[in-house]
Protein backbone atom coordinates (compact mmCIF):
# COMPACT_ATOMS: atom_id res chain seq x y z
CA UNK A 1 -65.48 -0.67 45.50
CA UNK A 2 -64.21 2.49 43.81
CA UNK A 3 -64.61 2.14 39.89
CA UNK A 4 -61.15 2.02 38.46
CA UNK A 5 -61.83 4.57 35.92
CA UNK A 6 -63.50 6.76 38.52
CA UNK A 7 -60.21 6.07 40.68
CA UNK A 8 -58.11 7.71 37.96
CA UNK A 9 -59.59 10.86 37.94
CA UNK A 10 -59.35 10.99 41.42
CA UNK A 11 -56.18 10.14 41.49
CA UNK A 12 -55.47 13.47 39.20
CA UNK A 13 -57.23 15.39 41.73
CA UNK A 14 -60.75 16.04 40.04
CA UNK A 15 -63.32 15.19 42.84
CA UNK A 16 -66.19 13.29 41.48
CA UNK A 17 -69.63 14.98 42.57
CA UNK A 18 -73.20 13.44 41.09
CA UNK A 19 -75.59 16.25 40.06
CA UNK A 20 -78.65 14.75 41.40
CA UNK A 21 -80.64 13.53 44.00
CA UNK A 22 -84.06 12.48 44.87
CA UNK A 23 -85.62 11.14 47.88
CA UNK A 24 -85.84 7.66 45.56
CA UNK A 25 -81.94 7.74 45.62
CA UNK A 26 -82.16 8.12 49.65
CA UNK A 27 -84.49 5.30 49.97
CA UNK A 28 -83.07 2.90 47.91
CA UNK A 29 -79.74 3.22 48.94
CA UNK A 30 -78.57 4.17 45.53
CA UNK A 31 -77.00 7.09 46.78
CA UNK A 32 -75.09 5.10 49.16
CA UNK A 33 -73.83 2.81 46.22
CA UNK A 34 -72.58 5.50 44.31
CA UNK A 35 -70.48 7.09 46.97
CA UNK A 36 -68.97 3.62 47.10
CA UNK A 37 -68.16 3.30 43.44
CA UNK A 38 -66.22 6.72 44.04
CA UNK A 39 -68.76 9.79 43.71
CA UNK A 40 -67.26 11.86 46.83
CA UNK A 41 -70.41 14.57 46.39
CA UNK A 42 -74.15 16.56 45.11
CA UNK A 43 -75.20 19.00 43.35
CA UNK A 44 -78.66 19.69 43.34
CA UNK A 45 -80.93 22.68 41.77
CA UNK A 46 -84.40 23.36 41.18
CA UNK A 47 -84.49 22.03 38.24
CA UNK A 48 -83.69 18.62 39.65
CA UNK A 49 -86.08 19.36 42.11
CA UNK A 50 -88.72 19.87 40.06
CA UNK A 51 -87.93 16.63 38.26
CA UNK A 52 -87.98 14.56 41.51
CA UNK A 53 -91.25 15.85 42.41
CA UNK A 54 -92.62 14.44 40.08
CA UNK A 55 -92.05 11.10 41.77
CA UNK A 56 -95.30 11.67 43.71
CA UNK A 57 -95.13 8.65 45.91
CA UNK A 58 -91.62 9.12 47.21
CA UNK A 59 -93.23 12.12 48.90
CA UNK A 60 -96.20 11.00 50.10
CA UNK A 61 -95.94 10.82 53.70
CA UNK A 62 -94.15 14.08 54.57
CA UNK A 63 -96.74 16.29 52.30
CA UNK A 64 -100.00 14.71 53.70
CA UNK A 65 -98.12 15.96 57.37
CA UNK A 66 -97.39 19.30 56.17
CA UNK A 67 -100.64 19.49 54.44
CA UNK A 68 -101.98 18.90 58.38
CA UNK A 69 -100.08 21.74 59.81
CA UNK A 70 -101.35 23.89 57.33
CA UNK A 71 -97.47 25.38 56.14
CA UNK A 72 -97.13 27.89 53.42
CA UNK A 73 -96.17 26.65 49.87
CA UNK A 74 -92.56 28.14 50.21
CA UNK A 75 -92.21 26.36 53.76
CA UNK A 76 -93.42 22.97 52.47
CA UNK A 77 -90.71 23.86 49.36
CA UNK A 78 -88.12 24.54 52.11
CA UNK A 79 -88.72 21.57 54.62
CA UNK A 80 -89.01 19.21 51.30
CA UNK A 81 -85.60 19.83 49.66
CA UNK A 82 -83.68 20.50 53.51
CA UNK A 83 -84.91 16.80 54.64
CA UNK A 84 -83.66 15.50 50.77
CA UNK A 85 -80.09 17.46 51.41
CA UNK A 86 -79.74 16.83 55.22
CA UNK A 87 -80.48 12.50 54.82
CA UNK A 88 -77.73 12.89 51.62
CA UNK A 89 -75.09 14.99 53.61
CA UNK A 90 -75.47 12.02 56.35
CA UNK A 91 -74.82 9.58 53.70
CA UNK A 92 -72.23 11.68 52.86
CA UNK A 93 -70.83 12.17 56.36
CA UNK A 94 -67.90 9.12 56.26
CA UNK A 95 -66.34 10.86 53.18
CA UNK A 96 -66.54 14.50 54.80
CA UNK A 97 -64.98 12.91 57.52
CA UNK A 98 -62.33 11.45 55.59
CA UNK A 99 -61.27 14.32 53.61
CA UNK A 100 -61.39 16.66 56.55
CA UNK A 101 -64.15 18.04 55.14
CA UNK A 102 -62.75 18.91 51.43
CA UNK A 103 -65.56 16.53 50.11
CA UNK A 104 -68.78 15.15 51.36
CA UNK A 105 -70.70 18.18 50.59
CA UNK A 106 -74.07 18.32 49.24
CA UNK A 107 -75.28 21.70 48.28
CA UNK A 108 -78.58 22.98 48.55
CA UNK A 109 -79.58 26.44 46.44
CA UNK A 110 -81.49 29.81 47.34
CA UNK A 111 -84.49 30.45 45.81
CA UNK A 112 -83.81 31.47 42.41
CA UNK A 113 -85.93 34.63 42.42
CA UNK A 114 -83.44 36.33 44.86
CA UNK A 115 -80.80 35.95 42.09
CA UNK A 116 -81.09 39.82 41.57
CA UNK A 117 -81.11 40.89 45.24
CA UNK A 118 -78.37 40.99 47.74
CA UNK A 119 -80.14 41.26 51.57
CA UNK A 120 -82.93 38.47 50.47
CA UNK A 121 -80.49 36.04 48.95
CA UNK A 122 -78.26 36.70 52.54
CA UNK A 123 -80.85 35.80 54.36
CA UNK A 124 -82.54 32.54 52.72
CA UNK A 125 -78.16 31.38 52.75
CA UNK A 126 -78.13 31.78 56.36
CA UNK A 127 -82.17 30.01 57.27
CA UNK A 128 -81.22 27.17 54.71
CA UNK A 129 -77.63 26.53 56.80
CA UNK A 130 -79.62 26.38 60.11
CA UNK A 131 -82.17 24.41 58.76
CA UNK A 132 -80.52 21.49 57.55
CA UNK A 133 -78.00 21.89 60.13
CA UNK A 134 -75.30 19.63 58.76
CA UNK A 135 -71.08 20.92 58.62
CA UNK A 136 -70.83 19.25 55.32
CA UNK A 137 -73.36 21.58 53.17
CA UNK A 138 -72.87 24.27 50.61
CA UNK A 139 -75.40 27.13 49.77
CA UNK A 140 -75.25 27.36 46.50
CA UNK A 141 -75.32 30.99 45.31
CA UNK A 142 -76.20 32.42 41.58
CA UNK A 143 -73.00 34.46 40.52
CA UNK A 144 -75.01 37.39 39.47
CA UNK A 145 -74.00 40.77 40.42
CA UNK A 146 -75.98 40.94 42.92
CA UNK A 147 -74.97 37.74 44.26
CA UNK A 148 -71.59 38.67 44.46
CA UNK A 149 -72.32 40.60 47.63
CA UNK A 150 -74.25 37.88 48.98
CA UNK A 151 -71.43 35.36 48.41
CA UNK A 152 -68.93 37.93 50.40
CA UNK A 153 -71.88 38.35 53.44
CA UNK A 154 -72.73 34.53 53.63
CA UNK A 155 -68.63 33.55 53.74
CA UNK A 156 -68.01 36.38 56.18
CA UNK A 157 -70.66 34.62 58.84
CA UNK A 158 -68.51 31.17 58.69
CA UNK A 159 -70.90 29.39 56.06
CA UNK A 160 -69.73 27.33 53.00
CA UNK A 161 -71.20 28.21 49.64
CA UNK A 162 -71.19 26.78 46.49
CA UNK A 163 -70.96 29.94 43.74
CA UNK A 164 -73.09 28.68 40.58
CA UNK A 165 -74.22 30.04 37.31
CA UNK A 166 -70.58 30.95 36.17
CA UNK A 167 -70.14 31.25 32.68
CA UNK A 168 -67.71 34.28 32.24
CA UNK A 169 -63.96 34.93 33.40
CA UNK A 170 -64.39 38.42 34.12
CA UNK A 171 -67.12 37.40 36.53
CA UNK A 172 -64.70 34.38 37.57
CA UNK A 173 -62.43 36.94 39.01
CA UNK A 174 -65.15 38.61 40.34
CA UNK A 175 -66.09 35.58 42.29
CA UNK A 176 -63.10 34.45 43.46
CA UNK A 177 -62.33 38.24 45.15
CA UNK A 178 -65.93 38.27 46.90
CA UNK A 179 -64.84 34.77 48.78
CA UNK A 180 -61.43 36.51 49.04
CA UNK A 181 -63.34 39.08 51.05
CA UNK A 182 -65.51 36.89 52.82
CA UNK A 183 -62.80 35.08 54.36
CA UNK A 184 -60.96 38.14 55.15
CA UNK A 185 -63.96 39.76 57.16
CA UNK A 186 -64.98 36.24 58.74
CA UNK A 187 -61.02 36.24 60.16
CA UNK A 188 -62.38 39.96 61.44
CA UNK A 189 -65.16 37.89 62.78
CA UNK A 190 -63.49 35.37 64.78
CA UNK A 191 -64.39 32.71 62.40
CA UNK A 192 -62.50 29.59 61.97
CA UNK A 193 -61.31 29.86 58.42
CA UNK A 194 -60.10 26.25 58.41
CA UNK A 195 -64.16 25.12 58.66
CA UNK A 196 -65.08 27.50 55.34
CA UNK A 197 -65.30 25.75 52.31
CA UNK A 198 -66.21 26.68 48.75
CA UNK A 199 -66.85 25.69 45.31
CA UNK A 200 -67.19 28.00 42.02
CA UNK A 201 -69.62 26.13 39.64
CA UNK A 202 -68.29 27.37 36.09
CA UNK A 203 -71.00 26.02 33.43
CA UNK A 204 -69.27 24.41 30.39
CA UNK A 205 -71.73 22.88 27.73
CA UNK A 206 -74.01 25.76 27.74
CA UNK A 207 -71.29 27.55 26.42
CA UNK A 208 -70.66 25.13 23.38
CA UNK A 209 -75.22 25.55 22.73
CA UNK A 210 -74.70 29.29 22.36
CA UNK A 211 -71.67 29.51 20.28
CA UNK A 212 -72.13 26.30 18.05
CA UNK A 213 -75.95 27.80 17.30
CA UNK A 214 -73.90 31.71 16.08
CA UNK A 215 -71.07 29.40 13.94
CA UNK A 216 -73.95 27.57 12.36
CA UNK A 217 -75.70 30.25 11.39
CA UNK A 218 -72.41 32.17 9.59
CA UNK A 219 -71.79 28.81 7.84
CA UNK A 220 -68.35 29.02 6.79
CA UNK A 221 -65.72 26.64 6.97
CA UNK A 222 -63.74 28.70 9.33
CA UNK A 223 -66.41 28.55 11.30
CA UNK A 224 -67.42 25.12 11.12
CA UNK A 225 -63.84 24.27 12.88
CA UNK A 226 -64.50 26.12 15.94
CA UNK A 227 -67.33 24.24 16.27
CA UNK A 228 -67.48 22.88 19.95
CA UNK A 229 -64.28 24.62 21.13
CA UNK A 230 -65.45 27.47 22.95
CA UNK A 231 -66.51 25.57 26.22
CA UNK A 232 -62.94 23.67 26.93
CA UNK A 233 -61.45 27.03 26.06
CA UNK A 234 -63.44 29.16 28.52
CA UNK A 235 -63.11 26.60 30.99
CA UNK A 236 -59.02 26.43 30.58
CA UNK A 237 -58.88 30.21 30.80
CA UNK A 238 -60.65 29.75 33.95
CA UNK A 239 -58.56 27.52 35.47
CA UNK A 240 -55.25 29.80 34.42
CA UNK A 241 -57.07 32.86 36.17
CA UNK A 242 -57.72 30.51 39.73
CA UNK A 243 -54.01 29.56 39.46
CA UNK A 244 -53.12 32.90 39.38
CA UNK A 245 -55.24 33.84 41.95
CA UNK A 246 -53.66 30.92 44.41
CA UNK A 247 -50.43 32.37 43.85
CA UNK A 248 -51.21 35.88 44.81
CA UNK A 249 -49.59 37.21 48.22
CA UNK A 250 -53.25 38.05 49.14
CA UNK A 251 -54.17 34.29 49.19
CA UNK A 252 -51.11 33.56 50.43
CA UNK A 253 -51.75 35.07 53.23
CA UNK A 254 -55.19 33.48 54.04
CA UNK A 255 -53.74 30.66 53.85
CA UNK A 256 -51.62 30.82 56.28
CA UNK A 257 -54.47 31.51 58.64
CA UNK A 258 -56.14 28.16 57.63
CA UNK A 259 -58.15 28.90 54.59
CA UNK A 260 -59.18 26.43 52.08
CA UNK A 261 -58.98 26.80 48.38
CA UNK A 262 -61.94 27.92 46.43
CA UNK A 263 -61.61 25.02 44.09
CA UNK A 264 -63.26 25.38 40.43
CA UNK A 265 -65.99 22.91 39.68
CA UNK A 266 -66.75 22.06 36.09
CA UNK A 267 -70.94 22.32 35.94
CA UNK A 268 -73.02 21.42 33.05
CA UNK A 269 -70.56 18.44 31.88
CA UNK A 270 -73.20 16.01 29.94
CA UNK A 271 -72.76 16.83 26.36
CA UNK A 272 -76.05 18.46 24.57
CA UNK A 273 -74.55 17.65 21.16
CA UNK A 274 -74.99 13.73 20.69
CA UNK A 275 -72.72 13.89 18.10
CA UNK A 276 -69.76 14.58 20.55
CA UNK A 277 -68.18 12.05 22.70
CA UNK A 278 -70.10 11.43 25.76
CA UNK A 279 -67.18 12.19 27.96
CA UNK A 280 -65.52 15.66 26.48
CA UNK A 281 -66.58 17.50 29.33
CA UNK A 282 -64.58 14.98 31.60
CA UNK A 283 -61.33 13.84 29.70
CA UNK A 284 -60.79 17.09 28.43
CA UNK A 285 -60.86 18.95 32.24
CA UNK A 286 -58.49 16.95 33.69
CA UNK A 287 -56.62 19.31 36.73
CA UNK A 288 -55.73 19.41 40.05
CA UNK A 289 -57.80 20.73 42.91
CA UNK A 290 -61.13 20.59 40.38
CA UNK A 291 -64.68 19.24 40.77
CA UNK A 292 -66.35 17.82 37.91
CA UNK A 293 -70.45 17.37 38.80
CA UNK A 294 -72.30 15.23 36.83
CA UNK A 295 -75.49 13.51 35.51
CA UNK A 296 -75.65 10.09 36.05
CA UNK A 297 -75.17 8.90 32.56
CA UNK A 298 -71.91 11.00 32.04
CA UNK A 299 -70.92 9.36 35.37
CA UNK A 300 -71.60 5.80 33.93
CA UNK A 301 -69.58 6.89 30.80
CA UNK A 302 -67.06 8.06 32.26
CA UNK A 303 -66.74 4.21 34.43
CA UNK A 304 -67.19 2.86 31.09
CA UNK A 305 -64.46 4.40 29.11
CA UNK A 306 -63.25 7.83 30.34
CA UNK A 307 -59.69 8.76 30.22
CA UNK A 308 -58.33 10.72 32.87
CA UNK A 309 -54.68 9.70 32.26
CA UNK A 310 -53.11 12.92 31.99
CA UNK A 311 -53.67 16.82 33.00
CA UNK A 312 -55.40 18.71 30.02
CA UNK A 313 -56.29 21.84 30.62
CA UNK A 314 -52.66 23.58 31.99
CA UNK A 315 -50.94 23.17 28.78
CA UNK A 316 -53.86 24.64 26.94
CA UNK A 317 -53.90 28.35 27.87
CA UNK A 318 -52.22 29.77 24.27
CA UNK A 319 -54.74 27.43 22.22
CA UNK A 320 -57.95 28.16 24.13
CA UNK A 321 -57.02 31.99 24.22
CA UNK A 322 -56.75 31.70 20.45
CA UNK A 323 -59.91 30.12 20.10
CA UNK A 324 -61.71 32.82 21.84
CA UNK A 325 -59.36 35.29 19.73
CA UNK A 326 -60.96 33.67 16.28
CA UNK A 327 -64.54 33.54 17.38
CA UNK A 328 -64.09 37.17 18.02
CA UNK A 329 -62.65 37.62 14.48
CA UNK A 330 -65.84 36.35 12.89
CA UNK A 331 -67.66 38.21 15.17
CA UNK A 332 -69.37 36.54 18.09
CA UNK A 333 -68.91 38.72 21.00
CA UNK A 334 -68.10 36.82 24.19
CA UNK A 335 -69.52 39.33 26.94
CA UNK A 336 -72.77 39.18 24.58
CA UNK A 337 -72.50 35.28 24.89
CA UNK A 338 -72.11 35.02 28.45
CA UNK A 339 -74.87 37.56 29.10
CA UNK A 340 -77.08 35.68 27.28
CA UNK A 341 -76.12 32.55 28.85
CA UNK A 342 -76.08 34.26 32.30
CA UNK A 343 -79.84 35.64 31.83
CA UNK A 344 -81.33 32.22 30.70
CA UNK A 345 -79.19 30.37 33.63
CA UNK A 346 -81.13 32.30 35.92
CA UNK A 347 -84.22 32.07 33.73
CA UNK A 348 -84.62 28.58 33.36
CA UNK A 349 -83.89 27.83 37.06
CA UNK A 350 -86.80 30.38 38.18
CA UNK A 351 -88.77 28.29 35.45
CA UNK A 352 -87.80 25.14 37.62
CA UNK A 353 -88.53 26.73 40.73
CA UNK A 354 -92.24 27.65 39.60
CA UNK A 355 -92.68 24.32 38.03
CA UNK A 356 -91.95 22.82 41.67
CA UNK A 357 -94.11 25.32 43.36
CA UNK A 358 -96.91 24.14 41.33
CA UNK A 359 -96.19 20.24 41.96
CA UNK A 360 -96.38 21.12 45.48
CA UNK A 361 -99.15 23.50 45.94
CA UNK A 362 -101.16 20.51 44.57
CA UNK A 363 -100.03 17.83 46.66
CA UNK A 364 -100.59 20.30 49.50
CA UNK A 365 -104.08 20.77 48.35
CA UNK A 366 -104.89 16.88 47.81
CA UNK A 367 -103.35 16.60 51.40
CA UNK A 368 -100.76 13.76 50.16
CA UNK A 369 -98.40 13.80 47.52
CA UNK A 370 -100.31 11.03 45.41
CA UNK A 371 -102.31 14.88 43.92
CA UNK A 372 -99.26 16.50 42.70
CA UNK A 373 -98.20 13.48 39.80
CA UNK A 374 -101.68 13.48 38.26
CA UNK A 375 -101.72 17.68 38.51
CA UNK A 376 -97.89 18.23 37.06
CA UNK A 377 -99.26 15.90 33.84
């Protein structure tokens, strides 16, 4: 039974996606319980990857057989997370089905040491999509600038991709016109636009780490009430930028021809700040046509006591845009911010990736999975 909390933000139109998984959450059927209580989809990245890994045991059987047959270390990576994300998007599969395939998506990313090239990136999108062979999957896709390409080349072959890394509206826009352009040359294509899908993962508390750490270090009291502003007011802005974007002619006309929204989903929603209500990231980015991924425990808080009564981020486009305006004033740059943030995005997922590799190249080695806990201590 949906969770009447959960319910509510649904009923505002913020899809509820978890941002985990693990082969323990197949097997136990915890997966299945959640997308009962009302969590309509995954996220999943290296670094959650790595993290499941370290559940030797779960893994056991499958690495002692691809220890057999002798696979490479980025094929045992590959056939690893692809059986994870195909077994979720069949749990999954009811919900697809009911939403006509707005929801029900589980995303799967590239490797994360393409991030900076365009051809390699294309071509691990397009071997993950065949390999786990399931409608209801998105390739998730760093939005660096080389990745922007990428995005356009993967859309334009029919294949639904999740955009992540996101942290800055001028890359937003830049985002939203490379799936813009991707539909437009899969129409050229023959492609079925209706059957595209796509998601643009905007990262939200990051933002908040980066800023709060610059106002604590200038110490005033100006700057002490900006603290923790920054992320809801990016976000906002990013949410007036897709509106405007779904009411261009050039949209318009796309979607005539069947094409689905690129809808914005809110990433990085747990709060790193204890100090801060466990649910800002939720209540206060409340719209239509959004996706709000989360860890479990923001997804328990939120059943517990978040408040999704009301819209709040379309009446808040004058007061985030002044927030941004005064953090300027006392002179923290925003493009400087959201390169920063941008670099170590991309940073600490290749960290994730080669903390995997490692936790797999020794179960590989031991010939069963039972290896890789005792060498990843």
């Amino acid at each position: 039974m949906t969770d009447t909390r959960l319910q509510a933000l649904a009923d505002q139109g913020v899809a509820l996606w978890l941002d985990d998984i693990s082969r323990e959450r197949l097997t136990s059927g915890d997966l299945a319980e959640l997308r009962d209580r009302g969590v309509v989809g995954v996220t999943s990245n290296p670094s959650i990857f790595a993290a499941a890994l370290k559940n030797a045991e779960d893994y056991a059987d499958q690495v002692r057989d691809l220890s057999a047959r002798g696979v490479s270390l980025e094929e045992a990576v590959r056939m690893i997370t692809a059986y994870d994300v195909r077994w979720a998007c069949d749990v999954f599969a009811p919900t697809f089905e009911q939403t006509g395939g707005r929801d029900g998506r589980v995303s799967l990313e590239v490797d994360p040491r393409l991030a900076h090239q365009t051809l390699p990136t294309t071509a691990e999108a397009r071997a993950l999509w065949w390999l786990v062979d399931r409608p209801n999957l998105l390739i998730k896709i760093p939005a660096t600038e080389a990745g922007l390409q990428a995005i356009t080349d993967t859309i334009a072959e029919g294949i639904s991709v999740n955009v992540t890394l996101i942290f800055g509206l001028d890359r937003y826009d830049a985002v939203m016109d490379a799936y813009l352009t991707g539909l437009e040359h899969a129409q050229n294509n023959g492609h079925d636009l209706s059957t595209i899908y796509s998601v643009a993962s905007f990262f939200v508390s990051r933002v908040d780490s980066e800023v709060d750490k610059r106002l604590a270090e200038i110490g005033s009291a100006e700057a002490d009430s900006l603290r923790s502003k920054a992320a809801l007011a990016n976000a906002r802005l990013a949410y007036q930028r897709y509106e405007a974007v779904i009411g261009s002619q050039r949209w318009q006309s796309l979607a005539s021809a069947g094409a689905n929204v690129q809808r914005p989903l809110w990433a990085s929603t747990s709060v790193k700040d204890e100090s801060l209500p466990d649910t800002m990231y939720v209540d206060n980015l409340v719209a239509r046509d959004t996706v709000n991924t989360m860890p479990e425990p923001t997804l328990e808080a939120t059943a517990d006591h978040g408040d999704a009564s009301a819209d709040t981020v379309t009446g808040a486009y004058d007061e985030a845009r002044d927030v941004l305006d005064q953090l300027e004033k006392l002179g923290i740059g925003y493009d400087d911010v959201i390169a920063v943030l941008e670099r170590e995005g991309v940073d600490k997922f290749e960290k994730s990736w080669a903390e995997l590799l490692d936790t797999v190249r020794t179960a590989l080695d031991n010939g069963s999975a039972g290896g890789a806990e005792g060498g990843d201590q």
